[in-house]
PDB file of N, CA and C in Angstrom:
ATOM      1  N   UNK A   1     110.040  81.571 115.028  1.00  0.00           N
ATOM      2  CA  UNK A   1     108.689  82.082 114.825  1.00  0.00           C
ATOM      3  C   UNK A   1     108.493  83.406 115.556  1.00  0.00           C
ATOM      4  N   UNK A   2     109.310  83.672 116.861  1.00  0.00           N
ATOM      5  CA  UNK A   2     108.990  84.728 117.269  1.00  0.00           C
ATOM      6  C   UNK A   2     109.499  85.506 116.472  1.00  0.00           C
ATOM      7  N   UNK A   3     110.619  85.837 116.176  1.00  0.00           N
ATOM      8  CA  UNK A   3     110.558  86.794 114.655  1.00  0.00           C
ATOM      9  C   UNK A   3     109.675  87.043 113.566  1.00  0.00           C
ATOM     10  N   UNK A   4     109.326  86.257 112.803  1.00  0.00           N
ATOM     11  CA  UNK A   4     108.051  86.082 112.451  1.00  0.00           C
ATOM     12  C   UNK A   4     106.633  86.851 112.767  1.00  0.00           C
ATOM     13  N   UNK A   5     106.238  86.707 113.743  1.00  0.00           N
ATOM     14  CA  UNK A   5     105.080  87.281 114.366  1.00  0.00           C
ATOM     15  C   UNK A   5     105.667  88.704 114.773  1.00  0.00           C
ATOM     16  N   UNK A   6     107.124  89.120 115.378  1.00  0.00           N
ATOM     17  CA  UNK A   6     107.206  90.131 115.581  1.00  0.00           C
ATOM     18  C   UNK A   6     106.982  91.178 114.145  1.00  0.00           C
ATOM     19  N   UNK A   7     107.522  90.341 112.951  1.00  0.00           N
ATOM     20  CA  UNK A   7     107.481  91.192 112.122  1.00  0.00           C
ATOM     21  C   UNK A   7     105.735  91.361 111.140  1.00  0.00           C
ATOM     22  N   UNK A   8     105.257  90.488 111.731  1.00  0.00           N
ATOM     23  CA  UNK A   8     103.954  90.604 111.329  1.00  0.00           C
ATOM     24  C   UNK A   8     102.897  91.882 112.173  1.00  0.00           C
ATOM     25  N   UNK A   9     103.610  91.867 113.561  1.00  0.00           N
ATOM     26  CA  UNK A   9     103.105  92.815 114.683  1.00  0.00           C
ATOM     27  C   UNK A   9     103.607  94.305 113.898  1.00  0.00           C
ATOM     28  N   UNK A  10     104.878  94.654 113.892  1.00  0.00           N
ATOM     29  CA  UNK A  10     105.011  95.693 113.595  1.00  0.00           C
ATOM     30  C   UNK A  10     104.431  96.034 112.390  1.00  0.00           C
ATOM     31  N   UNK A  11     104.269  95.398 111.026  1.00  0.00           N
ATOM     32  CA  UNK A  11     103.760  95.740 109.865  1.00  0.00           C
ATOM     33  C   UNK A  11     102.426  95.905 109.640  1.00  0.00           C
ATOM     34  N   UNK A  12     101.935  95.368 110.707  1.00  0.00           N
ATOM     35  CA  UNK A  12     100.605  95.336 110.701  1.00  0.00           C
ATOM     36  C   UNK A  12      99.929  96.817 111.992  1.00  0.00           C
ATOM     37  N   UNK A  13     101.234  97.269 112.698  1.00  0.00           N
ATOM     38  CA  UNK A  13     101.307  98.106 113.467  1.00  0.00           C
ATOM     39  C   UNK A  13     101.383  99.521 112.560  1.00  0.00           C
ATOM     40  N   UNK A  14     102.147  99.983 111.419  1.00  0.00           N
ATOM     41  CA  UNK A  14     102.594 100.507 110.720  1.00  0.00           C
ATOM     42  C   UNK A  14     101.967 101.130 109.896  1.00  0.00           C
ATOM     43  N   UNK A  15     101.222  99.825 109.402  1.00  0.00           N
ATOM     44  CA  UNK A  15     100.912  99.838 108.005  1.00  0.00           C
ATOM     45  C   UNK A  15      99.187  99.748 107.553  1.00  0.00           C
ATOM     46  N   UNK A  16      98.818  99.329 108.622  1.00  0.00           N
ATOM     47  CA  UNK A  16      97.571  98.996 108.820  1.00  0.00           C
ATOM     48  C   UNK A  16      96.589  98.317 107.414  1.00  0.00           C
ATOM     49  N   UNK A  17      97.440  97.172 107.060  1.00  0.00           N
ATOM     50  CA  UNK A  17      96.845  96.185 106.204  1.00  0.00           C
ATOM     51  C   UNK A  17      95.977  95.390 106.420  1.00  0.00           C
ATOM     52  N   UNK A  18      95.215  94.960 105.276  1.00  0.00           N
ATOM     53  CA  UNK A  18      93.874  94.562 105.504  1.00  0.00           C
ATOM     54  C   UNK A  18      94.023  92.779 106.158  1.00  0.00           C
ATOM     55  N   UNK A  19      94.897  92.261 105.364  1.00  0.00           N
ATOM     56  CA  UNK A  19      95.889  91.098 106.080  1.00  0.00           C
ATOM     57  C   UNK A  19      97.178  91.016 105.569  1.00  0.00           C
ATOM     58  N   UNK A  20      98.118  90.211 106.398  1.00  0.00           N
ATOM     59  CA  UNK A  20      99.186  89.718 106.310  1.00  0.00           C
ATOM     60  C   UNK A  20      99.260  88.038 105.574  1.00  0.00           C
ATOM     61  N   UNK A  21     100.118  88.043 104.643  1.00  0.00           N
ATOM     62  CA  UNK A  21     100.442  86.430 104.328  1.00  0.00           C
ATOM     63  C   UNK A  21     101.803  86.628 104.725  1.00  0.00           C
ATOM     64  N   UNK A  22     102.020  85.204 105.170  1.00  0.00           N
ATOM     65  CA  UNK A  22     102.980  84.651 105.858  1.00  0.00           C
ATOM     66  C   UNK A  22     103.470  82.928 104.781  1.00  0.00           C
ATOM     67  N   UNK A  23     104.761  83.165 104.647  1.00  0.00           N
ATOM     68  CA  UNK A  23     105.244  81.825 103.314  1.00  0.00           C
ATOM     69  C   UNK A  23     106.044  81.874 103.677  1.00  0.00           C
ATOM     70  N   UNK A  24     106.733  80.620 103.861  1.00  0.00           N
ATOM     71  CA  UNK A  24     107.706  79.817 104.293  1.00  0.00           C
ATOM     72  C   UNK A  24     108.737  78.749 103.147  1.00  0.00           C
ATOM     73  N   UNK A  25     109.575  79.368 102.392  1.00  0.00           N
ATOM     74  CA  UNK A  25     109.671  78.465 101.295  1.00  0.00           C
ATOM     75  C   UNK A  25     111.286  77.992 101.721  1.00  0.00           C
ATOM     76  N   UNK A  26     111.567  77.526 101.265  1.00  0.00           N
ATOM     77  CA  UNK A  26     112.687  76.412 100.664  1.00  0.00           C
ATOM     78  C   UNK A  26     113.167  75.347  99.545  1.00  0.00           C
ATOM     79  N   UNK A  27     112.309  75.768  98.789  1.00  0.00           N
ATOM     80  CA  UNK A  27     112.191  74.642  97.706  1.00  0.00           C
ATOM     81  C   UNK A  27     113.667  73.979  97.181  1.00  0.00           C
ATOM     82  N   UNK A  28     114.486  74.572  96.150  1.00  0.00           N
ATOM     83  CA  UNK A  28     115.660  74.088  95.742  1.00  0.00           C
ATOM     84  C   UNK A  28     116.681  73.602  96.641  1.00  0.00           C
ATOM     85  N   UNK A  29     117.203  75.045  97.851  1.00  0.00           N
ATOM     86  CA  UNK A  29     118.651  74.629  98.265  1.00  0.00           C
ATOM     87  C   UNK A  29     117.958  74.334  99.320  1.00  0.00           C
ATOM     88  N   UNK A  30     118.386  73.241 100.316  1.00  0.00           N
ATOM     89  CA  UNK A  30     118.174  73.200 102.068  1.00  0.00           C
ATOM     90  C   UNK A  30     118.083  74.488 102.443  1.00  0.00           C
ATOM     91  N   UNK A  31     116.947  74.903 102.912  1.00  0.00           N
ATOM     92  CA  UNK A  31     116.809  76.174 103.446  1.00  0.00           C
ATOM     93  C   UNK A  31     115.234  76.492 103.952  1.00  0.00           C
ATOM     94  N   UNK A  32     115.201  77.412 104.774  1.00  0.00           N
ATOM     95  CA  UNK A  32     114.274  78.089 105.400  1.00  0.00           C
ATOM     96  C   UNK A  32     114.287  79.613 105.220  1.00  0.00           C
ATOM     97  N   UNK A  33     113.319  80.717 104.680  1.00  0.00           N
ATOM     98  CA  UNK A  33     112.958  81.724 104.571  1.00  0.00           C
ATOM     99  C   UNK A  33     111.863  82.253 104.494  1.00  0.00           C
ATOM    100  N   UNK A  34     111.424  83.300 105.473  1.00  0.00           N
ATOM    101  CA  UNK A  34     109.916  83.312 105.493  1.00  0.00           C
ATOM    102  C   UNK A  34     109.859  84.902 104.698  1.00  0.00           C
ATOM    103  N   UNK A  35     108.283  85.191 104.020  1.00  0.00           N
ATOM    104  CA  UNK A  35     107.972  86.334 103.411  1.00  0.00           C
ATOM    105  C   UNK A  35     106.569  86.911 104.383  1.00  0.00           C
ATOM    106  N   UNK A  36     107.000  87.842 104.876  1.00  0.00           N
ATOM    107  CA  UNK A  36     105.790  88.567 105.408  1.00  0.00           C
ATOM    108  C   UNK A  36     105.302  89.526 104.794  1.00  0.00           C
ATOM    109  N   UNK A  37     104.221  89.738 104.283  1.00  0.00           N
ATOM    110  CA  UNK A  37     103.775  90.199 103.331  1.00  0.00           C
ATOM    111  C   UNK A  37     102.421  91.238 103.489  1.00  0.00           C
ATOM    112  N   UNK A  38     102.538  92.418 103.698  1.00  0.00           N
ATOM    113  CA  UNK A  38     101.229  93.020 104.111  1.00  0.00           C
ATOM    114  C   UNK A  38     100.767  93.335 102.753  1.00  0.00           C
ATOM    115  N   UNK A  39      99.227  92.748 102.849  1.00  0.00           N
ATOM    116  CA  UNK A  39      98.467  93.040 101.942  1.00  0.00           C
ATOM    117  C   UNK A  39      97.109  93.946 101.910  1.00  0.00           C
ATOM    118  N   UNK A  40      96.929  94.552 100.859  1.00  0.00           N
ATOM    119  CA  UNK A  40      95.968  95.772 100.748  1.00  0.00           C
ATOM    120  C   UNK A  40      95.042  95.550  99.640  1.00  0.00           C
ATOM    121  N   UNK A  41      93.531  96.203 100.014  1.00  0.00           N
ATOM    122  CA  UNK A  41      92.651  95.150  99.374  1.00  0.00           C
ATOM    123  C   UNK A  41      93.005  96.358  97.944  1.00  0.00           C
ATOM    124  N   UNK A  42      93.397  97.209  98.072  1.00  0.00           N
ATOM    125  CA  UNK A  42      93.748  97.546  96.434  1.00  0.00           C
ATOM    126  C   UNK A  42      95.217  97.328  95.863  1.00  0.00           C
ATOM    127  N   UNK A  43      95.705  96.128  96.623  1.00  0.00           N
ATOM    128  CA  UNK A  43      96.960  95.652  95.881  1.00  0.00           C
ATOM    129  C   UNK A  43      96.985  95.272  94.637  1.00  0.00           C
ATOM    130  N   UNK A  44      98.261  94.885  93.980  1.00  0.00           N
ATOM    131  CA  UNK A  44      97.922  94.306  92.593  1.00  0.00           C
ATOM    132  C   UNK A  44      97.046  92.965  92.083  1.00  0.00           C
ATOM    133  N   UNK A  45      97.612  91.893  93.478  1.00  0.00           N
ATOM    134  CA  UNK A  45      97.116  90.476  92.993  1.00  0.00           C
ATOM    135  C   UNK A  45      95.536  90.233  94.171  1.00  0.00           C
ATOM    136  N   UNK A  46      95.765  91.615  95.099  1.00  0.00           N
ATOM    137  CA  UNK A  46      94.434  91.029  95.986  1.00  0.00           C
ATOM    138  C   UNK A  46      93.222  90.679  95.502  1.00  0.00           C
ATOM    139  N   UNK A  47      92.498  89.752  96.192  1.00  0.00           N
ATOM    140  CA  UNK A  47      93.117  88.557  97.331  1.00  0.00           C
ATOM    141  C   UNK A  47      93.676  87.572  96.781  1.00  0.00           C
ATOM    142  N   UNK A  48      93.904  87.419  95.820  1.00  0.00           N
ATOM    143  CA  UNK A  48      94.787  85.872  95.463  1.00  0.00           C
ATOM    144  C   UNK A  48      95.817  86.629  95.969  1.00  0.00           C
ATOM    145  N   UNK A  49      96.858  85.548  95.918  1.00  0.00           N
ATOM    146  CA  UNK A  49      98.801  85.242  96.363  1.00  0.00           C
ATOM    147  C   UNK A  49      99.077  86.438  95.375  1.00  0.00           C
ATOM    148  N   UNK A  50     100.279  86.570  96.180  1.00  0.00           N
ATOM    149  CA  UNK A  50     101.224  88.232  95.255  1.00  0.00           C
ATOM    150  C   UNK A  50     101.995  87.469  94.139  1.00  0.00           C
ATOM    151  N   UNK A  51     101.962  85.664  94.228  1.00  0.00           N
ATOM    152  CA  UNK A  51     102.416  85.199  93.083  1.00  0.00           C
ATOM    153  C   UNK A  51     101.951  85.099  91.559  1.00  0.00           C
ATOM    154  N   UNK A  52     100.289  85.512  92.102  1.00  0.00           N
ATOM    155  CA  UNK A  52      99.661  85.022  90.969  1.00  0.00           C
ATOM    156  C   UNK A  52      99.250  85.976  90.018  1.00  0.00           C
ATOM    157  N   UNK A  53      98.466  85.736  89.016  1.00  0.00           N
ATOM    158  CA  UNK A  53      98.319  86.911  87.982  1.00  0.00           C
ATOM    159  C   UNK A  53      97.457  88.579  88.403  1.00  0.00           C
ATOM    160  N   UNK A  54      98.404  89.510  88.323  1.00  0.00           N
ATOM    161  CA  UNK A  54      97.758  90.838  88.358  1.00  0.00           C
ATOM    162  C   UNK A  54      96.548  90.851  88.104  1.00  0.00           C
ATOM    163  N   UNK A  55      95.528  91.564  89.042  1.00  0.00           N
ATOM    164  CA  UNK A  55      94.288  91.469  88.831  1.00  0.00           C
ATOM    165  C   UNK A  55      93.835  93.602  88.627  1.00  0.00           C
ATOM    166  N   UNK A  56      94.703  94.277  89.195  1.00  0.00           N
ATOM    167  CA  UNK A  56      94.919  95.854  88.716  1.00  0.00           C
ATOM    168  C   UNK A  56      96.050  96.248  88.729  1.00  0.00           C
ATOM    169  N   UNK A  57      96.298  97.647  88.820  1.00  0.00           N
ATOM    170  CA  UNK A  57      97.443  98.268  88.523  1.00  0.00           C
ATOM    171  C   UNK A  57      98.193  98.334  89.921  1.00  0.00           C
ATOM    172  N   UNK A  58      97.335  98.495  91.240  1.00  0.00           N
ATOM    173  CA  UNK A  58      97.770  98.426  92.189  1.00  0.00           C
ATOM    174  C   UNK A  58      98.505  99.285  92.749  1.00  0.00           C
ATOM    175  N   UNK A  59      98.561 100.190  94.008  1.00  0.00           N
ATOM    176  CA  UNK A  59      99.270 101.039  94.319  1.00  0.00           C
ATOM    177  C   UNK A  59      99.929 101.183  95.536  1.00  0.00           C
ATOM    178  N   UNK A  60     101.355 101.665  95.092  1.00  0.00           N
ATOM    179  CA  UNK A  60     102.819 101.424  95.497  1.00  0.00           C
ATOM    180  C   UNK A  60     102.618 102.009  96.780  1.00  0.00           C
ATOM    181  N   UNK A  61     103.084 101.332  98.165  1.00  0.00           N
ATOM    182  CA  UNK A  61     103.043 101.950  99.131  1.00  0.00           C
ATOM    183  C   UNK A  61     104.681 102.302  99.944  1.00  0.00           C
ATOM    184  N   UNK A  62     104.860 103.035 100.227  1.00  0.00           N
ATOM    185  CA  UNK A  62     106.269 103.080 101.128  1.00  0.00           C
ATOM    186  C   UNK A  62     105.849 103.201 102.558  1.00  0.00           C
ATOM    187  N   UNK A  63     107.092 102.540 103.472  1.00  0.00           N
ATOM    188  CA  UNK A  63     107.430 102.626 104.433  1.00  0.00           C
ATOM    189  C   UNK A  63     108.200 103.308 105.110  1.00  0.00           C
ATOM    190  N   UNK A  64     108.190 103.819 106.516  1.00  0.00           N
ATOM    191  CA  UNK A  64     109.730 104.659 107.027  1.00  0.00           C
ATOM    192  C   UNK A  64     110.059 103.668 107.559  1.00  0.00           C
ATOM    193  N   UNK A  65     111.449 103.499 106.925  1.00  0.00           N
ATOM    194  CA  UNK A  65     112.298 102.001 107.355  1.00  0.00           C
ATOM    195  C   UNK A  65     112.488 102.141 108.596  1.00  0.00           C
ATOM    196  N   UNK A  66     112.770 103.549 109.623  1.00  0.00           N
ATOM    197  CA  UNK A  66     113.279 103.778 110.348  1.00  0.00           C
ATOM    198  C   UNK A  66     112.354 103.345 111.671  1.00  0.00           C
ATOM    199  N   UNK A  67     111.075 104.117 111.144  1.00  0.00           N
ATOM    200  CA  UNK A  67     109.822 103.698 112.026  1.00  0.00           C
ATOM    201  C   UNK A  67     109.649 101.538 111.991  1.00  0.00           C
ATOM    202  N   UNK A  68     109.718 101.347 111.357  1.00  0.00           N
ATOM    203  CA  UNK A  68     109.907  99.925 110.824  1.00  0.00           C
ATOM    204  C   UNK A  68     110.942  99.170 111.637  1.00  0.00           C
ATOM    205  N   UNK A  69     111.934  99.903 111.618  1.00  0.00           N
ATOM    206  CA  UNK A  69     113.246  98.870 112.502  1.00  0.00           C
ATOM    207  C   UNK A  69     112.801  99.308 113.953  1.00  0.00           C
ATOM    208  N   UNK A  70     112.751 100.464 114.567  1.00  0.00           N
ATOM    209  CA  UNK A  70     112.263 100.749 115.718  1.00  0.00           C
ATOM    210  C   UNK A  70     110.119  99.854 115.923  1.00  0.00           C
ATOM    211  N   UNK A  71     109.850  99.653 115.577  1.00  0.00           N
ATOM    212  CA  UNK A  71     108.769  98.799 115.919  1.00  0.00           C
ATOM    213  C   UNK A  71     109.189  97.099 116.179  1.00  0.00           C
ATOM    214  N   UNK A  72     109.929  96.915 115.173  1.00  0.00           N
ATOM    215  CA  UNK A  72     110.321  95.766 114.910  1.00  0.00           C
ATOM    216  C   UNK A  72     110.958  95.376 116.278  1.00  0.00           C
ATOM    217  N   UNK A  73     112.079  96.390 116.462  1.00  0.00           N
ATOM    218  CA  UNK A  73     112.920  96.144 117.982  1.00  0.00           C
ATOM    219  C   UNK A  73     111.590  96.016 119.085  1.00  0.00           C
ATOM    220  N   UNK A  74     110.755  97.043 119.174  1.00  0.00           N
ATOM    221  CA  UNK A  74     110.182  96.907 120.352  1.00  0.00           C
ATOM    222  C   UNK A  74     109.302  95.264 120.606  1.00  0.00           C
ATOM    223  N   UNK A  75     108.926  94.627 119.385  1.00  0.00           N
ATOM    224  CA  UNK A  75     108.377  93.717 119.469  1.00  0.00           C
ATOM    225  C   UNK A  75     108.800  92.550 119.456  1.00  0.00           C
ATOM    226  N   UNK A  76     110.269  92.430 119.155  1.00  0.00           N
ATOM    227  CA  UNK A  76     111.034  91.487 119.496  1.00  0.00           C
ATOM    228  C   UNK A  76     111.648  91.457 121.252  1.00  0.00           C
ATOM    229  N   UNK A  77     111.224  92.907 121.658  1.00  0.00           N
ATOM    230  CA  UNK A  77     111.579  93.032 123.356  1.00  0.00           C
ATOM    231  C   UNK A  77     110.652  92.383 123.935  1.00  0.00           C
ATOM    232  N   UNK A  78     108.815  92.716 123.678  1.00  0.00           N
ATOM    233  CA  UNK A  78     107.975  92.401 124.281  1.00  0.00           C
ATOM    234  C   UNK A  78     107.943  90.764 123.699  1.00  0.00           C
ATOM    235  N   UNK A  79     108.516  89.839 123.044  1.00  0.00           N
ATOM    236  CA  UNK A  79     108.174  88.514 122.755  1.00  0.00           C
ATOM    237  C   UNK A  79     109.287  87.865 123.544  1.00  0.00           C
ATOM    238  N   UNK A  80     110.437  88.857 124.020  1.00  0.00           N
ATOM    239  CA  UNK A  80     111.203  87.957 124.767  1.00  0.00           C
ATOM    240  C   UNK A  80     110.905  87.592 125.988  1.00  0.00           C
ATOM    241  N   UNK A  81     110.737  89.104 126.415  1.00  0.00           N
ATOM    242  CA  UNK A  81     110.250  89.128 128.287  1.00  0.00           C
ATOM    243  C   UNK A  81     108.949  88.139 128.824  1.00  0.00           C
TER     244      UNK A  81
END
């Protein structure tokens, strides 16, 4: 989980989304994988799930991966200490 939250910290550090969903699936094979998901109230499916039916056209946001892995690190430092 601390991964998890770290990566919810930085994306939400980043990106400054209106919220984050957080899903935890495994359905078919034995497994665990989580989706952190920053969401924007002019996303495609907001506020329903990013599973469910398009509600606009929605617009594409990018990230600097770089800024992204360096946040990510720092917040996996501050969840250890």
């Amino acid at each position: 989980m601390r991964v998890v939250f770290a990566a919810e910290s930085a994306l939400r550090e980043l990106m400054r989304p209106a919220k984050i969903n957080l899903a935890s699936l495994g359905n078919r094979v034995a497994h665990l994988h989580w989706h952190v998901i920053a969401r924007f109230s002019d996303d495609r499916h907001f506020p329903d799930s990013v599973w469910s039916e398009a509600q606009r056209a929605g617009v594409p946001r990018a990230i600097d991966r770089s800024a992204l892995q360096l946040a990510l690190h720092a917040h996996l430092q501050a969840a250890a200490e």
